[in-house]
N, C-alpha and C. Protein backbone atom coordinates (compact mmCIF):
# COMPACT_ATOMS: atom_id res chain seq x y z
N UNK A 1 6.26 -5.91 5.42
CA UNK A 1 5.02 -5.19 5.64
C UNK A 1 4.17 -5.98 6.60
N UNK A 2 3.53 -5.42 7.57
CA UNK A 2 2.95 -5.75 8.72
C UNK A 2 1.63 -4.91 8.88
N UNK A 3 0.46 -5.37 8.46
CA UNK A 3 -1.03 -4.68 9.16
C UNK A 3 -1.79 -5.19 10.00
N UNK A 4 -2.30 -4.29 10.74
CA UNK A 4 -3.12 -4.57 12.18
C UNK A 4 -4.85 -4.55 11.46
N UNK A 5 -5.32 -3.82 12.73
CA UNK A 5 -6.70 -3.53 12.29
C UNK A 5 -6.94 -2.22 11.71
N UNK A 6 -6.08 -1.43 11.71
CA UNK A 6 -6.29 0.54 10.77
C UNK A 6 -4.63 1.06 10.92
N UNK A 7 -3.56 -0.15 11.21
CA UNK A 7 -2.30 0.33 10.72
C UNK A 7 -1.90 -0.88 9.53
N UNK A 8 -0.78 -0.18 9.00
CA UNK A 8 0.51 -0.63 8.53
C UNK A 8 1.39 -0.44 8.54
N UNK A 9 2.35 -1.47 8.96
CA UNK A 9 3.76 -1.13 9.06
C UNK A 9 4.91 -1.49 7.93
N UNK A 10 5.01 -0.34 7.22
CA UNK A 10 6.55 -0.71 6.36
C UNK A 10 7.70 0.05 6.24
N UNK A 11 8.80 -0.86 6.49
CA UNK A 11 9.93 -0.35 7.29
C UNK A 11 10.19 0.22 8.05
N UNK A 12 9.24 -0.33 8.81
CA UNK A 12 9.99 0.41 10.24
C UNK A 12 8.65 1.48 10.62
N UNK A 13 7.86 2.13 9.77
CA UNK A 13 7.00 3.38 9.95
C UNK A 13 5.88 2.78 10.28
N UNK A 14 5.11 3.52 11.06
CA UNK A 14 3.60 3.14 11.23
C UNK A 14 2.40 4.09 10.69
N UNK A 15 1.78 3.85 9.35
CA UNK A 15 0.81 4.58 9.20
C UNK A 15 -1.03 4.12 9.21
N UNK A 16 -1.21 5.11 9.80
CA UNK A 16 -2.65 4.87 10.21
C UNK A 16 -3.47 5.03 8.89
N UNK A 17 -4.93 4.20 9.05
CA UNK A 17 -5.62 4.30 7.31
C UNK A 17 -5.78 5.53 7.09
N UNK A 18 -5.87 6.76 7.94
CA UNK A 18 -6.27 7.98 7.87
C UNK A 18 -5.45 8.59 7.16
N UNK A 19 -3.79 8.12 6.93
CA UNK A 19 -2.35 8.86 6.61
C UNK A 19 -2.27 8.29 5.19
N UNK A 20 -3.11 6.81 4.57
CA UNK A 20 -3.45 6.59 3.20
C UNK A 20 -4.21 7.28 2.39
N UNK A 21 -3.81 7.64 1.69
CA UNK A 21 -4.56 8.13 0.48
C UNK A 21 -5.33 7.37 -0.58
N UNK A 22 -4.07 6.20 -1.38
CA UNK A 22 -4.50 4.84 -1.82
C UNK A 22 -3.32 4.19 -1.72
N UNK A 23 -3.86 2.75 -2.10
CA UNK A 23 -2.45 1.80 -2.70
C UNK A 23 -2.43 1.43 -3.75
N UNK A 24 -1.41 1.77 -4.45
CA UNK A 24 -1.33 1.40 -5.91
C UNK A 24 -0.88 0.04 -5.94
N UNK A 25 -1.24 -0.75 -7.20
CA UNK A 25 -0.64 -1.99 -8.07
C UNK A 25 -0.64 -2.15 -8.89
N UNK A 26 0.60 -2.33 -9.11
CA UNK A 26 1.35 -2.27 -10.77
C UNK A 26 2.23 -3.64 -11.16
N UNK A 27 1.02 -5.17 -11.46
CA UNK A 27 1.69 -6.06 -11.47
C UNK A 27 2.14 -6.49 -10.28
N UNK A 28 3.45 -6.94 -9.76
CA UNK A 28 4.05 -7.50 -9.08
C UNK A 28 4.65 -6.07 -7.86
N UNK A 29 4.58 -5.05 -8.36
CA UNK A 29 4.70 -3.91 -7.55
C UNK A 29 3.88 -2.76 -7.05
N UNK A 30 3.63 -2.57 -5.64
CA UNK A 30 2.91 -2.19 -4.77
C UNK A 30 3.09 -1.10 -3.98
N UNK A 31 2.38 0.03 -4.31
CA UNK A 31 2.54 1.42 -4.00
C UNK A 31 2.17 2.12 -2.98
N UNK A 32 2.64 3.00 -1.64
CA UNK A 32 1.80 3.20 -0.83
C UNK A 32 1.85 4.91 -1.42
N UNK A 33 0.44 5.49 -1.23
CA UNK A 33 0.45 7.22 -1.60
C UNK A 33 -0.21 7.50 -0.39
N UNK A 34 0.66 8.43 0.64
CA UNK A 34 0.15 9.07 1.91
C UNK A 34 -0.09 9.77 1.37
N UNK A 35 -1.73 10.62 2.16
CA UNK A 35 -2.05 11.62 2.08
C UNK A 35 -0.97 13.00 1.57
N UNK A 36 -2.17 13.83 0.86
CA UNK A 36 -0.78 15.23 0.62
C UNK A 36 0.44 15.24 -0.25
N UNK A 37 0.46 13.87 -0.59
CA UNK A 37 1.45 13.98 -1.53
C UNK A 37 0.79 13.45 -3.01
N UNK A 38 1.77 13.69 -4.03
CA UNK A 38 1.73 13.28 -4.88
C UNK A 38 1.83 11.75 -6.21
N UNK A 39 2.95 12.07 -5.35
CA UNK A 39 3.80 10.64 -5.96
C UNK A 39 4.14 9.88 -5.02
N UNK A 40 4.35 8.43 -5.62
CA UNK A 40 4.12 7.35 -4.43
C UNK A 40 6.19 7.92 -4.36
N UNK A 41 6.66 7.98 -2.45
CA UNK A 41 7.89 7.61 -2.29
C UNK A 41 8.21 6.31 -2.55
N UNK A 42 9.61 6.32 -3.16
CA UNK A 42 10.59 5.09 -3.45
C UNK A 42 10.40 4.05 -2.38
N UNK A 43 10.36 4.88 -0.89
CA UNK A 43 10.84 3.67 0.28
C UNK A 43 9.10 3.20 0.42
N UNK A 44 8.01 3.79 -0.15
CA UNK A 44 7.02 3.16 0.27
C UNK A 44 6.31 2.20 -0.90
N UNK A 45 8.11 1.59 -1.79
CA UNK A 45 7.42 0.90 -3.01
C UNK A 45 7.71 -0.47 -2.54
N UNK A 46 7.27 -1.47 -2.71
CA UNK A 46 7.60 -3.05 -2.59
C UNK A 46 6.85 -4.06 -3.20
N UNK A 47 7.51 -5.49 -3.25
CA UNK A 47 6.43 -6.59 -4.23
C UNK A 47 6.58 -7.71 -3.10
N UNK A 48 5.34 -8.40 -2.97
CA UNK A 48 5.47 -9.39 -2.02
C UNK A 48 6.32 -10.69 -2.51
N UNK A 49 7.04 -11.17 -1.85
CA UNK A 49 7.74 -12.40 -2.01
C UNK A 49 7.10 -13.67 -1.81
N UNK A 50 6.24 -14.07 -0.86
CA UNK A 50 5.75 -15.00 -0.69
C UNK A 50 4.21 -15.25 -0.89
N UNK A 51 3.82 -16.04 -1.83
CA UNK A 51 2.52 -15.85 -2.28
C UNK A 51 1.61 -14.81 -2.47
N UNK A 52 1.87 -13.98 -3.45
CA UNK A 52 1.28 -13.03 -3.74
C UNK A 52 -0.29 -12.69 -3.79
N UNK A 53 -0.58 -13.73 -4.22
CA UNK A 53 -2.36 -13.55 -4.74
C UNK A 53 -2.44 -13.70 -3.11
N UNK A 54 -2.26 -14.29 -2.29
CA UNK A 54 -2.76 -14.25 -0.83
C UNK A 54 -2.73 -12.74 -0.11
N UNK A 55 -1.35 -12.93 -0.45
CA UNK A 55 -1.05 -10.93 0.29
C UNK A 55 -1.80 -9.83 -0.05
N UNK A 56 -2.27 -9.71 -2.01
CA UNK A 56 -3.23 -9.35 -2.66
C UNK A 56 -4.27 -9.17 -1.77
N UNK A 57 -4.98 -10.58 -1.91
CA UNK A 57 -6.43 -10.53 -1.18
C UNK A 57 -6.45 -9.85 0.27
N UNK A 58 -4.99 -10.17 0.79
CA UNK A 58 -5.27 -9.96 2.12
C UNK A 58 -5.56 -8.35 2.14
N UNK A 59 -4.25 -7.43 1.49
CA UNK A 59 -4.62 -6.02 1.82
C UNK A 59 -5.76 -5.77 0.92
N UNK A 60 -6.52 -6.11 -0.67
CA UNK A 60 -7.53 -5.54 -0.15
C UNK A 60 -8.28 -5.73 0.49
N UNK A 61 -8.65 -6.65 1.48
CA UNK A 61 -9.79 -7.05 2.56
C UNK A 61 -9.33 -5.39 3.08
N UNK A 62 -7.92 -5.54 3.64
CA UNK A 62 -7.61 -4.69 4.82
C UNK A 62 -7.93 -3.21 4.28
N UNK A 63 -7.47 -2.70 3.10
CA UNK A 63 -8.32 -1.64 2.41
C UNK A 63 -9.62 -1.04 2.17
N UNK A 64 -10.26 -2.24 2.01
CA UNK A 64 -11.94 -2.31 2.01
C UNK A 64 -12.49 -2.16 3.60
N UNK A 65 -11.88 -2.34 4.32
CA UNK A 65 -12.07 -2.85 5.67
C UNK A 65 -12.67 -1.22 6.23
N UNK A 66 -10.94 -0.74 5.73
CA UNK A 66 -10.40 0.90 6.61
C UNK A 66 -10.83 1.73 5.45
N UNK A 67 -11.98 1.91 4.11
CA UNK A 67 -11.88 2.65 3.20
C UNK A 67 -10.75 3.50 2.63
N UNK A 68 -9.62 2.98 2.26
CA UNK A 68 -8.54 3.04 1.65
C UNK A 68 -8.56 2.39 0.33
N UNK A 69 -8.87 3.65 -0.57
CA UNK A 69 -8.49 3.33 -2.38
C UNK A 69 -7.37 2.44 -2.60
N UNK A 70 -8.00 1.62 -3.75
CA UNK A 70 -7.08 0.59 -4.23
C UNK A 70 -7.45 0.83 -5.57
N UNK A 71 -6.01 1.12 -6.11
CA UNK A 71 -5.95 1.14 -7.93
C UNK A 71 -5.09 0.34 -8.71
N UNK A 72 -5.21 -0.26 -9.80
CA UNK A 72 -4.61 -1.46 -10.46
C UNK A 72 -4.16 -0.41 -11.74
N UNK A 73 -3.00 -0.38 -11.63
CA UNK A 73 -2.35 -0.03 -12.88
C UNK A 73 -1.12 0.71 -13.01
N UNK A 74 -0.59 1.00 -13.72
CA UNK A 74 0.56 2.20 -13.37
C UNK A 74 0.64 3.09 -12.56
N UNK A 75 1.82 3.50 -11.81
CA UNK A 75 1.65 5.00 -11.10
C UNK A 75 3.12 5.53 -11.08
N UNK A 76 3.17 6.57 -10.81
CA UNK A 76 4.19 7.71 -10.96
C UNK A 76 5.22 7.48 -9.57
N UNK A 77 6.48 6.77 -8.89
CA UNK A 77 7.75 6.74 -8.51
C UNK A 77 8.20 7.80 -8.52
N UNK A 78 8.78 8.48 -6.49
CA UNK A 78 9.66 9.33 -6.60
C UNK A 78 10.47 8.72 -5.62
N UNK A 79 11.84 8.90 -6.34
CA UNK A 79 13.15 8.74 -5.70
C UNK A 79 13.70 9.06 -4.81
């Protein structure tokens, strides 16, 4: 995962803060929900590997930044 100043890039895709809806976190796993949909997709699920509480802070700065919801807790996975 790779963010600029109003993108992110994961795997390969580029979405603009406008194409976020929110980001979920669930523990150690991290949800992206584009607009219009429902359920977070499978390919837009991941957990950071390398220092987490840093990566944490970092996207929500970057969330807070681009007004992109951030929610702490369970969320609903589609395959």
């Amino acid at each position: 995962m790779k963010w600029n100043n109003d993108t992110l890039q994961i795997h390969n895709r580029t979405f603009s803060a406008s194409e976020i809806k929110s980001i979920h976190i669930d523990g150690p796993l991290v949800g992206i929900l584009p607009v219009n949909t429902r359920i977070v997709p499978l390919r837009l699920c991941f957990r950071f590997m390398d220092d987490r509480t840093q990566a944490i802070q970092s996207l929500h700065a970057w969330a807070e930044m681009n007004g992109v919801r951030l929610k702490y807790g369970r969320f609903v996975k589609w395959m």
